[in-house]
ModelCIF file with pLDDT and N, C-alpha, C, O atoms, coordinates in Angstrom:
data_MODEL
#
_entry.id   MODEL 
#
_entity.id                         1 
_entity.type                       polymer 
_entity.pdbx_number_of_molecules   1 
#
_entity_poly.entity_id                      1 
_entity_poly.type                           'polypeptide(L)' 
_entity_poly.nstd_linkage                   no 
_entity_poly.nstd_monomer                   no 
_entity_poly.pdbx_seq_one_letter_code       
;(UNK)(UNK)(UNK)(UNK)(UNK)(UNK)(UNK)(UNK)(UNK)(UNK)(UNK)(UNK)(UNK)(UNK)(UNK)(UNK)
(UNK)(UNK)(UNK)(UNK)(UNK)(UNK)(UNK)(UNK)(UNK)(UNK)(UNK)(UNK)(UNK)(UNK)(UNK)(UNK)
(UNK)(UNK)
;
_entity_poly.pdbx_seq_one_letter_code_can   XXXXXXXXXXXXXXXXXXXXXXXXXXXXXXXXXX 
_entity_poly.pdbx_strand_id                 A 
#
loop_
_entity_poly_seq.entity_id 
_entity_poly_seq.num 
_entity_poly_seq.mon_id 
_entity_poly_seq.hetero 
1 1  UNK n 
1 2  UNK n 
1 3  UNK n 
1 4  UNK n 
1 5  UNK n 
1 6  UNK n 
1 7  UNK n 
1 8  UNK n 
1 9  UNK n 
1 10 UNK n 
1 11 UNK n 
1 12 UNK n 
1 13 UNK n 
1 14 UNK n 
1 15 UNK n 
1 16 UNK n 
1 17 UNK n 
1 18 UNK n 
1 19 UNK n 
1 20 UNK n 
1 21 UNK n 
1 22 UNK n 
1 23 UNK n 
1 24 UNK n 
1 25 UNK n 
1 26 UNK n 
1 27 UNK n 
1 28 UNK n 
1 29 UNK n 
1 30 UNK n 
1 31 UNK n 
1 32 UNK n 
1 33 UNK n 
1 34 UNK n 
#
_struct_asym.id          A 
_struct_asym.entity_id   1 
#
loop_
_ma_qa_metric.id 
_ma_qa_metric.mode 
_ma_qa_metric.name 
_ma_qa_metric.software_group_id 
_ma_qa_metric.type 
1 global pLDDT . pLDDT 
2 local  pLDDT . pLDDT 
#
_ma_qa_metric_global.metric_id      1 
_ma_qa_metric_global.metric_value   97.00 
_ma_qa_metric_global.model_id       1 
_ma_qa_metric_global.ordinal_id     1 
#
loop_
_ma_qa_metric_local.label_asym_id 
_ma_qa_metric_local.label_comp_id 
_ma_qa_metric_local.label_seq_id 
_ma_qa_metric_local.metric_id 
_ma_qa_metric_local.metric_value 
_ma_qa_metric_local.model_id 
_ma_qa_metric_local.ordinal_id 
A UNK 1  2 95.00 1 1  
A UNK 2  2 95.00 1 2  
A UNK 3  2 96.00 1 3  
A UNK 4  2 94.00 1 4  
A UNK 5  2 95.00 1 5  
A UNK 6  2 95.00 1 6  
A UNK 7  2 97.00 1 7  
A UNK 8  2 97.00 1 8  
A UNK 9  2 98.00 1 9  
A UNK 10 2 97.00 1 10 
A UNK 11 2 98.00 1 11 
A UNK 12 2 98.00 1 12 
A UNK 13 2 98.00 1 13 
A UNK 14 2 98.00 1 14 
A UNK 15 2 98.00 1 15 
A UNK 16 2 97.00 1 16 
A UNK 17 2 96.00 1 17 
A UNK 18 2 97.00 1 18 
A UNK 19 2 95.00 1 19 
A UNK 20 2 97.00 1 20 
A UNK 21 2 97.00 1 21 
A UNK 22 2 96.00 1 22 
A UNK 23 2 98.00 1 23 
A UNK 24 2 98.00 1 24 
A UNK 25 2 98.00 1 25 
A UNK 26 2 98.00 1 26 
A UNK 27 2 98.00 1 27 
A UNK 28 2 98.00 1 28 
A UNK 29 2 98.00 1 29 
A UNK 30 2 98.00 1 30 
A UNK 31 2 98.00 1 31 
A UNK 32 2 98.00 1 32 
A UNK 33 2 97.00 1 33 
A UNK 34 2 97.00 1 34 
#
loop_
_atom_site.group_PDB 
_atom_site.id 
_atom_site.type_symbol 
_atom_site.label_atom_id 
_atom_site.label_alt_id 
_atom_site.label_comp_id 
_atom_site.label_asym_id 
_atom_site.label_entity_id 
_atom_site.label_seq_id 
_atom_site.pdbx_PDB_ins_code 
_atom_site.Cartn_x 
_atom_site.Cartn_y 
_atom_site.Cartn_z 
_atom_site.occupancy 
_atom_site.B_iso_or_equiv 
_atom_site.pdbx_formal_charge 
_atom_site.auth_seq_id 
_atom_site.auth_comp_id 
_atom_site.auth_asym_id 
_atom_site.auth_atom_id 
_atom_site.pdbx_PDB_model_num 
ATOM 1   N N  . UNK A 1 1  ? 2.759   -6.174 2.716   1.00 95.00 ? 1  UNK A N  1 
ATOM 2   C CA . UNK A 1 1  ? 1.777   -7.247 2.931   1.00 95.00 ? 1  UNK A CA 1 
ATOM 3   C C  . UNK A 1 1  ? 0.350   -6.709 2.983   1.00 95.00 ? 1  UNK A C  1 
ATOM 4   O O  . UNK A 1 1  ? -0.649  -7.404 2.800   1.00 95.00 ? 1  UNK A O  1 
ATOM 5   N N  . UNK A 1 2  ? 0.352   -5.493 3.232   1.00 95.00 ? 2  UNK A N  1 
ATOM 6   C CA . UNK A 1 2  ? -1.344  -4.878 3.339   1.00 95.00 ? 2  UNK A CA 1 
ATOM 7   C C  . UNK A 1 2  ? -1.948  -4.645 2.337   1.00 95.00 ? 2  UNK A C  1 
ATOM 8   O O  . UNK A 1 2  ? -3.152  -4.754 2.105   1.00 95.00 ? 2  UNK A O  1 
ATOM 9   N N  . UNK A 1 3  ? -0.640  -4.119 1.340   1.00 96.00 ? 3  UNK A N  1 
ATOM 10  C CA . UNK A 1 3  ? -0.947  -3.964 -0.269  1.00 96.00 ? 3  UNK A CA 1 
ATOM 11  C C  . UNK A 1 3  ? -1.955  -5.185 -0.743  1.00 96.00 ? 3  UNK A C  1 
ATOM 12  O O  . UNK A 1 3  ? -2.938  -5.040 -1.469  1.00 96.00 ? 3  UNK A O  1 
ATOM 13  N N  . UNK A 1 4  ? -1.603  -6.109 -0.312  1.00 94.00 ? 4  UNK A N  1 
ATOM 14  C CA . UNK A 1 4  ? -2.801  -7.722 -0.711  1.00 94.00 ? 4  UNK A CA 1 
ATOM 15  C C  . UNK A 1 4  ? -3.821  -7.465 -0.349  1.00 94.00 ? 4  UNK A C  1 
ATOM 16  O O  . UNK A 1 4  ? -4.473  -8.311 -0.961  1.00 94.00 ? 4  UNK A O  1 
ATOM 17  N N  . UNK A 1 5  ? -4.677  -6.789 0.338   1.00 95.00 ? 5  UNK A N  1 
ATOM 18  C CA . UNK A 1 5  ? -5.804  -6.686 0.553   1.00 95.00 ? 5  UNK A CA 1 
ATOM 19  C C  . UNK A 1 5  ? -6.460  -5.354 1.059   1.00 95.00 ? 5  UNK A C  1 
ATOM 20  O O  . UNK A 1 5  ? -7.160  -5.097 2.039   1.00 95.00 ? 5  UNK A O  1 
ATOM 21  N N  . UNK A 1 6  ? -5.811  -4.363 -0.314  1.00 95.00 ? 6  UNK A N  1 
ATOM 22  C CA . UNK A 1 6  ? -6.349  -2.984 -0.762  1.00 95.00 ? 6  UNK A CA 1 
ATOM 23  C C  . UNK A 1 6  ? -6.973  -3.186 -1.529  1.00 95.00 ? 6  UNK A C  1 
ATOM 24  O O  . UNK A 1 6  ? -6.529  -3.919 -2.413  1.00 95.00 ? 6  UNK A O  1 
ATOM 25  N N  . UNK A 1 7  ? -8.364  -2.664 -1.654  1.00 97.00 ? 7  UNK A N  1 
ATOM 26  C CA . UNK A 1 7  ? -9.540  -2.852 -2.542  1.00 97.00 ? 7  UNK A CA 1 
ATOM 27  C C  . UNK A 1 7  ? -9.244  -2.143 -3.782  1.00 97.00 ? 7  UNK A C  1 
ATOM 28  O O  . UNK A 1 7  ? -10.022 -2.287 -4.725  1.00 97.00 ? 7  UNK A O  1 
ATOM 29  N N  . UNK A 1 8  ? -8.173  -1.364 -3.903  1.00 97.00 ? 8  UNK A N  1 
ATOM 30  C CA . UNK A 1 8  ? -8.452  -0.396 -4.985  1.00 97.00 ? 8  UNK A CA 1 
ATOM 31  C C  . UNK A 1 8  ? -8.211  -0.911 -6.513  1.00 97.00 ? 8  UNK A C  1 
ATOM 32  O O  . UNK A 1 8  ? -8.779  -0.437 -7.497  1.00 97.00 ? 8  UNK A O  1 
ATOM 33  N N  . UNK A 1 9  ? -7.212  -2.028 -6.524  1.00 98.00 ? 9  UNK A N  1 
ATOM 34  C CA . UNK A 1 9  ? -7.307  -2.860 -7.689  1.00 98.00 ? 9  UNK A CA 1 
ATOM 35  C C  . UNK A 1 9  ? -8.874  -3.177 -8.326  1.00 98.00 ? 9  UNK A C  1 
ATOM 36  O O  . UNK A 1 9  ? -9.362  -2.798 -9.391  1.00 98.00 ? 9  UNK A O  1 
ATOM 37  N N  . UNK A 1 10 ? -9.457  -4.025 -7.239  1.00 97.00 ? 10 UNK A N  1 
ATOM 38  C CA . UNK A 1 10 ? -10.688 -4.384 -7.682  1.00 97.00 ? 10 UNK A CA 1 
ATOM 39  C C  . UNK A 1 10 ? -11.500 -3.125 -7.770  1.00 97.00 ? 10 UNK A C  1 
ATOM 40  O O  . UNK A 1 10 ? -12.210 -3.062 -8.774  1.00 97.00 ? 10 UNK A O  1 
ATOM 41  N N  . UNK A 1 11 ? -11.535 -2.476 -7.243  1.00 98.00 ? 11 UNK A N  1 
ATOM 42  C CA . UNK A 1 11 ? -12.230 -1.147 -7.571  1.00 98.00 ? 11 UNK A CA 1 
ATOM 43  C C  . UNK A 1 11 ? -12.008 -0.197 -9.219  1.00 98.00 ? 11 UNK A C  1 
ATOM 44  O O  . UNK A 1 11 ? -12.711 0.671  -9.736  1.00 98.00 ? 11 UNK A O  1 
ATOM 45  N N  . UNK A 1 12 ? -10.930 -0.740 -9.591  1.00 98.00 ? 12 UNK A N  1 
ATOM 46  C CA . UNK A 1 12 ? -10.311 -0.364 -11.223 1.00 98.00 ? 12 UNK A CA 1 
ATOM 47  C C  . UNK A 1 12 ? -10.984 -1.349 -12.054 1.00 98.00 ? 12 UNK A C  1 
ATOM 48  O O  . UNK A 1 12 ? -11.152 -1.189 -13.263 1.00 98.00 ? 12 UNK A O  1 
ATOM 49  N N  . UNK A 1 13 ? -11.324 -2.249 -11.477 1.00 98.00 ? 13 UNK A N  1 
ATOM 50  C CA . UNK A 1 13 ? -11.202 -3.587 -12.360 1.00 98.00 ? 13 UNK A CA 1 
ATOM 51  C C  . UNK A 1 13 ? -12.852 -3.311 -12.746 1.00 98.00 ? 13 UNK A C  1 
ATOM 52  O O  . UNK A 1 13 ? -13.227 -3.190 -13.912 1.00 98.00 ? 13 UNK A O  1 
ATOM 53  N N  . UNK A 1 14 ? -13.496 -3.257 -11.918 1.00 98.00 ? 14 UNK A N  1 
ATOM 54  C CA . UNK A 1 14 ? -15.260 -2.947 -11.574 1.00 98.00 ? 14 UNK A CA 1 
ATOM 55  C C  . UNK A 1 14 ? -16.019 -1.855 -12.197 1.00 98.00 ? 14 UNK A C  1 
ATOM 56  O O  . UNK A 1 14 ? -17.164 -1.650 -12.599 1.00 98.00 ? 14 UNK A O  1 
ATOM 57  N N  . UNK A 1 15 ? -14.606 -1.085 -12.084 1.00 98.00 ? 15 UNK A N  1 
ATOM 58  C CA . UNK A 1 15 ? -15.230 -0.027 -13.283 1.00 98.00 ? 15 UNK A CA 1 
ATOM 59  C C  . UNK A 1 15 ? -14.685 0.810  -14.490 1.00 98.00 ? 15 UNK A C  1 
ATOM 60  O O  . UNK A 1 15 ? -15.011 1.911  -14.932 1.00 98.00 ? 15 UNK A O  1 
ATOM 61  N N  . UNK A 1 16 ? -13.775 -0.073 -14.851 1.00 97.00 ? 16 UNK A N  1 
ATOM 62  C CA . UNK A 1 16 ? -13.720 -0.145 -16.651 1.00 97.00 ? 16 UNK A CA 1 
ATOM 63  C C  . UNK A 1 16 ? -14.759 -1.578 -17.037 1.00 97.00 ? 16 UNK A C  1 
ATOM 64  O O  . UNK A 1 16 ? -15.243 -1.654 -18.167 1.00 97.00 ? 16 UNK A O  1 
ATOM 65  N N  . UNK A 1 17 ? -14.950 -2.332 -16.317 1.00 96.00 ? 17 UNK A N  1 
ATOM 66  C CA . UNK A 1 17 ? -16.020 -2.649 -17.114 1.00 96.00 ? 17 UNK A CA 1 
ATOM 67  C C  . UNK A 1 17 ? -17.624 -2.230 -17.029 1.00 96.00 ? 17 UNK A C  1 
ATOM 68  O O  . UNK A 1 17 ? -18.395 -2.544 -17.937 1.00 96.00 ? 17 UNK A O  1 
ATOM 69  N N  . UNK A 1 18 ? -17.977 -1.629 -16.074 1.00 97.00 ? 18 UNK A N  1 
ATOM 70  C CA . UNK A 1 18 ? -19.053 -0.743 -15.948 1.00 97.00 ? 18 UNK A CA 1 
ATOM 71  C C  . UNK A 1 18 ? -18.367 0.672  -16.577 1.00 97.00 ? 18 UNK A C  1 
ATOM 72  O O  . UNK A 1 18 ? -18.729 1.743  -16.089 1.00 97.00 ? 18 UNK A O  1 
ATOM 73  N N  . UNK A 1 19 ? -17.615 0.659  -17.401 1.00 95.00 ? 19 UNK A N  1 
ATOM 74  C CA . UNK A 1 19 ? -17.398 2.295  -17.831 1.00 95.00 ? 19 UNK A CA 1 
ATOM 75  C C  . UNK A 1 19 ? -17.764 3.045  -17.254 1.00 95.00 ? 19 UNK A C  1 
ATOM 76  O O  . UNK A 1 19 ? -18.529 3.829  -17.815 1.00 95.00 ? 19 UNK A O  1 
ATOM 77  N N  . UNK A 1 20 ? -17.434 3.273  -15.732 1.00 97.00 ? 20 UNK A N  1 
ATOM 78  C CA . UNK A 1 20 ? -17.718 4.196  -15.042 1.00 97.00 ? 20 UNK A CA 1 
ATOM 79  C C  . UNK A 1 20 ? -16.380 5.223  -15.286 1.00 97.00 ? 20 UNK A C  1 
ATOM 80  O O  . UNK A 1 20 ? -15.353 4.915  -14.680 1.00 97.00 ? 20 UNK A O  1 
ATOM 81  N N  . UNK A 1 21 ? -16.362 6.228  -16.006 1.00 97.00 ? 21 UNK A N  1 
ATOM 82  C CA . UNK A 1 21 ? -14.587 6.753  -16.327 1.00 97.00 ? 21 UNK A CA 1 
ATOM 83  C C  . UNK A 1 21 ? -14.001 7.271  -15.135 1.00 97.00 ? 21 UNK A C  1 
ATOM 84  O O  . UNK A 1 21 ? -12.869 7.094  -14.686 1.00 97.00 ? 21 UNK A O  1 
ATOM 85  N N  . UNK A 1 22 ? -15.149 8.076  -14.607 1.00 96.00 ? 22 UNK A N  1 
ATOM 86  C CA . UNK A 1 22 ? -14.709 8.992  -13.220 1.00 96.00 ? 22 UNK A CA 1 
ATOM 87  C C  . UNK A 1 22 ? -14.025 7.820  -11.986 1.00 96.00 ? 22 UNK A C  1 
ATOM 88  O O  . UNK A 1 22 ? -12.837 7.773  -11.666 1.00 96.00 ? 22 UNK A O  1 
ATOM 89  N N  . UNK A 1 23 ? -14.943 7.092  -11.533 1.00 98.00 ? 23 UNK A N  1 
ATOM 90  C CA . UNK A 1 23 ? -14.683 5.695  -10.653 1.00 98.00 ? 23 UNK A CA 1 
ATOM 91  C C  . UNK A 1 23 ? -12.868 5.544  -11.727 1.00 98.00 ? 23 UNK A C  1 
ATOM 92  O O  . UNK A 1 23 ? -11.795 5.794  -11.176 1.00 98.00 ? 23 UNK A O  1 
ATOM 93  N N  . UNK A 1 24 ? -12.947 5.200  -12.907 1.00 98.00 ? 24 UNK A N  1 
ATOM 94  C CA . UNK A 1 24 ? -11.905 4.864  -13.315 1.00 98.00 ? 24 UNK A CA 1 
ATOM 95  C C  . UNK A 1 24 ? -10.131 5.725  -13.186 1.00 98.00 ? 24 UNK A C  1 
ATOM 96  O O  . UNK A 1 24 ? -8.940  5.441  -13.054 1.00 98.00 ? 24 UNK A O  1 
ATOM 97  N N  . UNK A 1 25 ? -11.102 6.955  -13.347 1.00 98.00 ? 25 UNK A N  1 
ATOM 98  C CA . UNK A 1 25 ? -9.811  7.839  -12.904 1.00 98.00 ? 25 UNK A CA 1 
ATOM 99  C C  . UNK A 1 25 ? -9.398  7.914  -11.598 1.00 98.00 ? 25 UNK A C  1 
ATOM 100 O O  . UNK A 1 25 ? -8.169  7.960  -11.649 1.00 98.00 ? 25 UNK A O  1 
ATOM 101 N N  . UNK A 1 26 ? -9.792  7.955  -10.355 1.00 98.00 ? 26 UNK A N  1 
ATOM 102 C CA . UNK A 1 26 ? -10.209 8.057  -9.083  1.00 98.00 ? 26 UNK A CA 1 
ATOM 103 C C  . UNK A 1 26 ? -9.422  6.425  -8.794  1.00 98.00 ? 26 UNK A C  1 
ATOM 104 O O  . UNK A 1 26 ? -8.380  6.352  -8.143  1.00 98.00 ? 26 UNK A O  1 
ATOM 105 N N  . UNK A 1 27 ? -9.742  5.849  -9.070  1.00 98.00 ? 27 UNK A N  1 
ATOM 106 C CA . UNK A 1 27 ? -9.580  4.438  -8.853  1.00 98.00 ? 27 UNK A CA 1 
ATOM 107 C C  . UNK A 1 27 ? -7.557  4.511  -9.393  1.00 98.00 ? 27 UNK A C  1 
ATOM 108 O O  . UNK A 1 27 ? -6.765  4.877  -8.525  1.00 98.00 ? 27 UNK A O  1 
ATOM 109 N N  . UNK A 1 28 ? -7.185  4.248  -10.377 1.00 98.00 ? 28 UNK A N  1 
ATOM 110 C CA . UNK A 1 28 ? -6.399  4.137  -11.262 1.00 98.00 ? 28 UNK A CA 1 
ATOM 111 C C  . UNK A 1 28 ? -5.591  5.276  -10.612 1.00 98.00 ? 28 UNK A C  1 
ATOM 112 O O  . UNK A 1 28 ? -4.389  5.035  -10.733 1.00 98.00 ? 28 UNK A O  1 
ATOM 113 N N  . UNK A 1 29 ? -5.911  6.821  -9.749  1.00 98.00 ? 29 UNK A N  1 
ATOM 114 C CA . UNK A 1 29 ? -5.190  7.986  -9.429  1.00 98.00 ? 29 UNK A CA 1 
ATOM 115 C C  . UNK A 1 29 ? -4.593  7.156  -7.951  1.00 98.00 ? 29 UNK A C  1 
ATOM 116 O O  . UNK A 1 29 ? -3.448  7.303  -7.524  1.00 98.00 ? 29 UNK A O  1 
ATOM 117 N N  . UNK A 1 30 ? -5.493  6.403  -7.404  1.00 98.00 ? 30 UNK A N  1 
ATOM 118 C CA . UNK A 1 30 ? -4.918  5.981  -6.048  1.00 98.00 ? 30 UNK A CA 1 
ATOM 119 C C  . UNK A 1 30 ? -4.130  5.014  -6.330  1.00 98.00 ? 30 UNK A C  1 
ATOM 120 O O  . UNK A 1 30 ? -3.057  5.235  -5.770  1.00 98.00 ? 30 UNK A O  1 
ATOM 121 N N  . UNK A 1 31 ? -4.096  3.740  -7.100  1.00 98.00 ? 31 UNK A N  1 
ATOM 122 C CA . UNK A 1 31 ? -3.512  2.576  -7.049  1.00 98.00 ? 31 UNK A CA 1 
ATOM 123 C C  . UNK A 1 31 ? -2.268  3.402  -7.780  1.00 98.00 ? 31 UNK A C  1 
ATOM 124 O O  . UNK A 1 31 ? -1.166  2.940  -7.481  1.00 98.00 ? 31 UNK A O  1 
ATOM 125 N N  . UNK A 1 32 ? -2.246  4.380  -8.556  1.00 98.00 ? 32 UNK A N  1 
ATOM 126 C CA . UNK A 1 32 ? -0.846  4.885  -8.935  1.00 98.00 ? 32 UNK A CA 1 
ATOM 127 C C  . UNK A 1 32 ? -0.110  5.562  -7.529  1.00 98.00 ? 32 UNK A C  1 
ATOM 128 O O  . UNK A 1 32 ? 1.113   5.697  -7.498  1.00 98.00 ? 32 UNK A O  1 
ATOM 129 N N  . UNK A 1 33 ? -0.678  5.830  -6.773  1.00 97.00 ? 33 UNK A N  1 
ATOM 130 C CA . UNK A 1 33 ? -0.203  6.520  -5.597  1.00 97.00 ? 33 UNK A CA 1 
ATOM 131 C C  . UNK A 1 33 ? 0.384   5.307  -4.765  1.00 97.00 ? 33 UNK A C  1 
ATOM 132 O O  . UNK A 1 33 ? 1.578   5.017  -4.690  1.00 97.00 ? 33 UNK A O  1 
ATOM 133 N N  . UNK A 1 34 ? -0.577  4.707  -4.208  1.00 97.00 ? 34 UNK A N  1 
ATOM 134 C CA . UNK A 1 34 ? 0.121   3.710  -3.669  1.00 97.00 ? 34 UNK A CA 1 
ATOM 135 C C  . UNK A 1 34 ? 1.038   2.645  -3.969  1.00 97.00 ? 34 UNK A C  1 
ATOM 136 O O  . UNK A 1 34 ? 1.451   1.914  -3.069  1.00 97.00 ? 34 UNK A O  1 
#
């Protein structure tokens, strides 16, 4: 239930479209973790 309101989705989402890659890897390395 906490999983619903982990930022890190939106944090992936925020920056592939700001092509931020690093934010993207970083982002995308945690939500695979969790």
């Amino acid at each position: 239930k906490k999983f619903v309101s982990d930022p890190t989705y939106e944090e992936l989402r925020t920056a592939i479209e700001n092509q931020d890659f690093s934010t993207v890897e970083r982002a995308a390395h945690t939500l695979k973790g969790v």
